[in-house]
Structures are given as C-alpha cells and as structure tokens.
N, C-alpha and C. Protein backbone atom coordinates (compact mmCIF):
# COMPACT_ATOMS: atom_id res chain seq x y z
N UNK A 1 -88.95 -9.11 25.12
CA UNK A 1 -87.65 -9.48 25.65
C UNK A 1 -86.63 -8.43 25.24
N UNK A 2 -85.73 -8.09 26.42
CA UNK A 2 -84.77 -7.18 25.85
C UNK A 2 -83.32 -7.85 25.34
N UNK A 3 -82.81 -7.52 24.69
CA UNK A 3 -81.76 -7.87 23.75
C UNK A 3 -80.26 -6.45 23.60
N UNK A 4 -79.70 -6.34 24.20
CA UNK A 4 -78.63 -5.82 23.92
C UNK A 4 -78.58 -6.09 22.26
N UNK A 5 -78.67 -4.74 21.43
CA UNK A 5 -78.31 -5.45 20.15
C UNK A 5 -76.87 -5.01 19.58
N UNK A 6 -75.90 -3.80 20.59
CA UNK A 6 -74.59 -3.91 19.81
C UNK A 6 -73.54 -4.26 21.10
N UNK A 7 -73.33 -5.26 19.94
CA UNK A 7 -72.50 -6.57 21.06
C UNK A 7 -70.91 -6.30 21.38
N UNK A 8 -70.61 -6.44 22.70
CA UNK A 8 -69.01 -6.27 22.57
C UNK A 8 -67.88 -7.15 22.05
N UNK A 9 -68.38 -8.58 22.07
CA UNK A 9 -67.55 -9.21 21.95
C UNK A 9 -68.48 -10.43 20.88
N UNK A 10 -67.80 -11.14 20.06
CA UNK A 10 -68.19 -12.13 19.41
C UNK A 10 -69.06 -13.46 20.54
N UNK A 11 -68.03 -13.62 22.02
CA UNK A 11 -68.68 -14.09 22.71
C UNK A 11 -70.04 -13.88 23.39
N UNK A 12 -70.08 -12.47 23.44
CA UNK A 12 -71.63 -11.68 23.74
C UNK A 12 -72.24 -12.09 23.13
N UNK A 13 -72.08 -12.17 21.31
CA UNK A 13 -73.28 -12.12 20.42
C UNK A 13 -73.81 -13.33 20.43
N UNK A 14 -72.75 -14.05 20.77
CA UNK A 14 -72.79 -15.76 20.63
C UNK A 14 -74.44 -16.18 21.76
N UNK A 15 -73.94 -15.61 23.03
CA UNK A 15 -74.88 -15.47 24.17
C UNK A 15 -75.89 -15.11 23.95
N UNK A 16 -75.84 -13.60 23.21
CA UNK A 16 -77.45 -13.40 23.30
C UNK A 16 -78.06 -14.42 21.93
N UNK A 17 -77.83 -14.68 20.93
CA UNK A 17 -78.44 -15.66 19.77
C UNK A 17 -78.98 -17.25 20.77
N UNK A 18 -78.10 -17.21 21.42
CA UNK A 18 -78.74 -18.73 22.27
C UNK A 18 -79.46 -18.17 22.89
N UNK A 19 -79.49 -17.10 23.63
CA UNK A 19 -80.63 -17.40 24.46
C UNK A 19 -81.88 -16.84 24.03
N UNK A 20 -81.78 -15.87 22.84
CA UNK A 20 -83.12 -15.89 22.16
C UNK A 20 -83.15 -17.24 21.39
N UNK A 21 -82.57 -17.42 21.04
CA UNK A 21 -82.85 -18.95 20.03
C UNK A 21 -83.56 -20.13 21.30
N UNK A 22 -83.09 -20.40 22.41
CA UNK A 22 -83.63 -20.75 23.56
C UNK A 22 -85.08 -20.35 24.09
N UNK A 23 -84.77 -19.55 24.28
CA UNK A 23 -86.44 -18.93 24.73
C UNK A 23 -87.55 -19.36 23.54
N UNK A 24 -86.86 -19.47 22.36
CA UNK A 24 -88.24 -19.65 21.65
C UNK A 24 -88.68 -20.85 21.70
N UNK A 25 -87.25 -21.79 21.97
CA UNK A 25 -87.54 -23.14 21.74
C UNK A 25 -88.68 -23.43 23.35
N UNK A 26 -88.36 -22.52 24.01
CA UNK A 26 -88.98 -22.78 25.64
C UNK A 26 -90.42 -22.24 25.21
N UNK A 27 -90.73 -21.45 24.33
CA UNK A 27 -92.01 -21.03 23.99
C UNK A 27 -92.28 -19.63 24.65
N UNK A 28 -91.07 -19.06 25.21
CA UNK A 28 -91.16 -18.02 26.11
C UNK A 28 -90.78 -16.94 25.31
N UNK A 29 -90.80 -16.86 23.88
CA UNK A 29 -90.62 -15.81 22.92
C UNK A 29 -91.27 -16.46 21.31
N UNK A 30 -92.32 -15.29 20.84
CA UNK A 30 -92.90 -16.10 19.43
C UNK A 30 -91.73 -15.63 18.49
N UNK A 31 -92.28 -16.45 17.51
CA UNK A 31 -91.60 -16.59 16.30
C UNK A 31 -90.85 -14.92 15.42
N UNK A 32 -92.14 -14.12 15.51
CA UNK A 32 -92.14 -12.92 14.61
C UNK A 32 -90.79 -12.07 15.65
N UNK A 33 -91.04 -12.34 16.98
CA UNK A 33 -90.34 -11.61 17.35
C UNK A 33 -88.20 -11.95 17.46
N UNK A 34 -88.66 -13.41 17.68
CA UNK A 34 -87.32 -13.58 17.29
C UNK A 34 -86.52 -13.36 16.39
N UNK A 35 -87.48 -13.68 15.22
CA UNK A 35 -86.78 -13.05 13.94
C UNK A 35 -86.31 -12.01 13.30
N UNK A 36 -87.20 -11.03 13.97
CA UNK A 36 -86.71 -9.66 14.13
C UNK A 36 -85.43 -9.33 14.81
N UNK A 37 -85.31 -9.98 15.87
CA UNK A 37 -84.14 -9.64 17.30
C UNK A 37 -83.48 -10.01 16.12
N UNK A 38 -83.50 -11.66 15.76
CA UNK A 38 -82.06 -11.95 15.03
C UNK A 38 -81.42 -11.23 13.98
N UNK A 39 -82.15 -10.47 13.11
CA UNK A 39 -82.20 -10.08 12.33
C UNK A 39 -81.48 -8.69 12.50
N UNK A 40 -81.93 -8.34 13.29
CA UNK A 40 -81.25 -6.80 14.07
C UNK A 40 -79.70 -7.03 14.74
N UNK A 41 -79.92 -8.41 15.33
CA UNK A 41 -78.34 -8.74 15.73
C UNK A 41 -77.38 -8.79 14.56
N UNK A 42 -77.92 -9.59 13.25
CA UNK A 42 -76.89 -9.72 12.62
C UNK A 42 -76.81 -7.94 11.43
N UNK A 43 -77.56 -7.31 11.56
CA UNK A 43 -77.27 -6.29 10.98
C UNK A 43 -76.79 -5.02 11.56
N UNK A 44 -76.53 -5.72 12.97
CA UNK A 44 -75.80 -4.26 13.80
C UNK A 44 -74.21 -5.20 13.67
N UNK A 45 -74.24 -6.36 13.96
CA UNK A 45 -73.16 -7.06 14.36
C UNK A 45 -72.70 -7.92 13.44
N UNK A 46 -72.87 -7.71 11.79
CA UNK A 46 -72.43 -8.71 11.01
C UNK A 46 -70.83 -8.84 10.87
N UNK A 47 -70.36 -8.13 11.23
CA UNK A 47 -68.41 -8.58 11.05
C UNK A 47 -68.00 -9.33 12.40
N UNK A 48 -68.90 -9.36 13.40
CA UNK A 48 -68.81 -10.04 14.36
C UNK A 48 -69.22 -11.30 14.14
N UNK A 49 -70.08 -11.71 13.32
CA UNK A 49 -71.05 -13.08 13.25
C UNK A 49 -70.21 -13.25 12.20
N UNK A 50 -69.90 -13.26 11.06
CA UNK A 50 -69.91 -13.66 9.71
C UNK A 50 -68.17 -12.74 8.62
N UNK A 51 -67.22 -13.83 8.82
CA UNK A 51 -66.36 -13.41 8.04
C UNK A 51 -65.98 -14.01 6.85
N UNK A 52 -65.55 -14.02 5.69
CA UNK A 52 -65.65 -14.33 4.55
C UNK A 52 -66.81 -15.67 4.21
N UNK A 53 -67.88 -14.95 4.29
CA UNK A 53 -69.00 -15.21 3.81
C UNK A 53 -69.42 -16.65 5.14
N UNK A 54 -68.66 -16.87 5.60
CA UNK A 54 -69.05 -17.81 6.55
C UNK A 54 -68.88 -17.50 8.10
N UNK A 55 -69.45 -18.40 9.09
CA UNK A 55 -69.62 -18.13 10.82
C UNK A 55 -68.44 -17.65 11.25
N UNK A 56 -67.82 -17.02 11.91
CA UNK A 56 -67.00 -16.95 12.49
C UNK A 56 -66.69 -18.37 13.65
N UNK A 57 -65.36 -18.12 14.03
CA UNK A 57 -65.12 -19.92 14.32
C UNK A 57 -65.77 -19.61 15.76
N UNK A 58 -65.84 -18.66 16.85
CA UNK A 58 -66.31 -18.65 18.08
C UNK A 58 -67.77 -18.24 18.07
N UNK A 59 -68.73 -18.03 17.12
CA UNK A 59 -69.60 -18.22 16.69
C UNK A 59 -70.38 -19.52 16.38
N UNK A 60 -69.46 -20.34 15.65
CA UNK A 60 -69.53 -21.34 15.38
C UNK A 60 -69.56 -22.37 16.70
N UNK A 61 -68.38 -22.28 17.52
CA UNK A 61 -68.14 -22.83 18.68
C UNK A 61 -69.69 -22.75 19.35
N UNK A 62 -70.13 -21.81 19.66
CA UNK A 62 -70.98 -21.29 20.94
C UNK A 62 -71.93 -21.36 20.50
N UNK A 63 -72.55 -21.34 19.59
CA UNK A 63 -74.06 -21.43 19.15
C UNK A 63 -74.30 -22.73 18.91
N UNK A 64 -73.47 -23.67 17.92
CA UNK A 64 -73.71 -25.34 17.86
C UNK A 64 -74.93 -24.86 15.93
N UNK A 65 -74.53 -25.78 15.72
CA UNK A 65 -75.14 -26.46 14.80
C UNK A 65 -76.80 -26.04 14.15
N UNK A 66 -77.36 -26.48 15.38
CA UNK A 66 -78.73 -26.65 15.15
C UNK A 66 -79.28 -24.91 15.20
N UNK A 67 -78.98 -24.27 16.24
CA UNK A 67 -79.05 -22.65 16.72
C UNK A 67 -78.70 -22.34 15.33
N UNK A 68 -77.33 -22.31 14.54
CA UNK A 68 -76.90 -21.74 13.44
C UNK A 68 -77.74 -21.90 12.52
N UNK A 69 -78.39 -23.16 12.03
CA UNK A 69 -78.85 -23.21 11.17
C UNK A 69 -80.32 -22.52 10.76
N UNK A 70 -81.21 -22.28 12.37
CA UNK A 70 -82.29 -21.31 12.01
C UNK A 70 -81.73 -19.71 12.09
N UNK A 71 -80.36 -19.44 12.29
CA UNK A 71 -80.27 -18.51 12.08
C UNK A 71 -79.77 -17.93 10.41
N UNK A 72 -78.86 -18.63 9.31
CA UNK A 72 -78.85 -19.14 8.32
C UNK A 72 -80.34 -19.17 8.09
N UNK A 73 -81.55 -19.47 8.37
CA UNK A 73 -82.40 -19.75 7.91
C UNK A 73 -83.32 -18.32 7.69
N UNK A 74 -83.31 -17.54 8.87
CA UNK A 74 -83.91 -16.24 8.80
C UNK A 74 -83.34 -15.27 8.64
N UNK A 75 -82.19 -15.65 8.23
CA UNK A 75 -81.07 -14.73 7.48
C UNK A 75 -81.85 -14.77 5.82
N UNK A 76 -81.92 -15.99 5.23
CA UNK A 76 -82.29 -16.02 3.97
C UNK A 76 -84.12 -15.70 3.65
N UNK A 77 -84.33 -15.49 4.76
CA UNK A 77 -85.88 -14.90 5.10
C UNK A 77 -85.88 -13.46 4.31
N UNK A 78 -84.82 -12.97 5.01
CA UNK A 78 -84.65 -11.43 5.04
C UNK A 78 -83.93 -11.01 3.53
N UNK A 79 -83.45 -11.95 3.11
CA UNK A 79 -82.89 -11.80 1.85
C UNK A 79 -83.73 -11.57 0.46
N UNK A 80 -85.05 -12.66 0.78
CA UNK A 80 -86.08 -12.96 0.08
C UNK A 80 -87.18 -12.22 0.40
N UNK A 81 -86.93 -11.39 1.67
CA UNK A 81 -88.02 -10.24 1.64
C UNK A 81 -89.29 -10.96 2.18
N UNK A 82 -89.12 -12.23 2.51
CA UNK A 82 -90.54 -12.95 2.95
C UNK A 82 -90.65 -12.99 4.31
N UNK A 83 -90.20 -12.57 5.76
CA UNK A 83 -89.84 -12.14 6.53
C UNK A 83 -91.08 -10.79 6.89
C-alpha cells in the first residue's frame, strides 16, 4: 500500500492513519506492515501528530479513540525496540 508519508496538513495525516488503520481492520493490509507505515508517519510527521507530549486536538478529532490507541500502542512498540 502506498502511503504519502510527509503530510501537508494535520488533516492529511489524520486521513492517511485511518485509512491504514482501516485497511488493516478490513484485513486488506498485515500487521508488520502497518506498523511500519505508522511508524514512519509519526517520525516524518511528529510535530504534526503530537504536541506537548500529547495528540494534537485535530488529530484527536479525526482519528477517534480506538484508531489512537493502537497507534499509542505501536508507538510504545518502537520505543521498546520490540517492533
């Protein structure tokens, strides 16, 4: 899957995280690879995703809850090197 990974707008980034976060849930993208995309999104685009240590609020808006939280989740993947 291709992925634009440097985003113009906070609303872009918002877009592409759902719809890879989507596709996986559709089964139409595995696991290893999402995590990678995400992973690449938030390290080309972290002042876009993430301002004082937390989501940004149109981030927050557009992704919802559940999306955020596996992303939070393979964020701390990558932290722990188990990824």
């Amino acid at each position: 899957m291709e992925v634009k990974l440097f985003q113009r707008t906070q609303r872009d980034l918002a877009a592409s995280i759902n719809e890879l976060i989507d596709k996986y849930w559709q089964d139409e993208l595995d696991e290893p690879q999402m995590i990678k995309l995400i992973q690449k999104l938030y390290a080309i685009n972290e002042s876009k995703m993430v301002k004082n240590g937390k989501y940004t609020t149109i981030i927050r808006q557009q992704c919802g809850k559940k999306r955020l939280d596996i992303v939070s989740c393979i964020l701390e993947l990558k932290e722990k090197d188990i990824g």
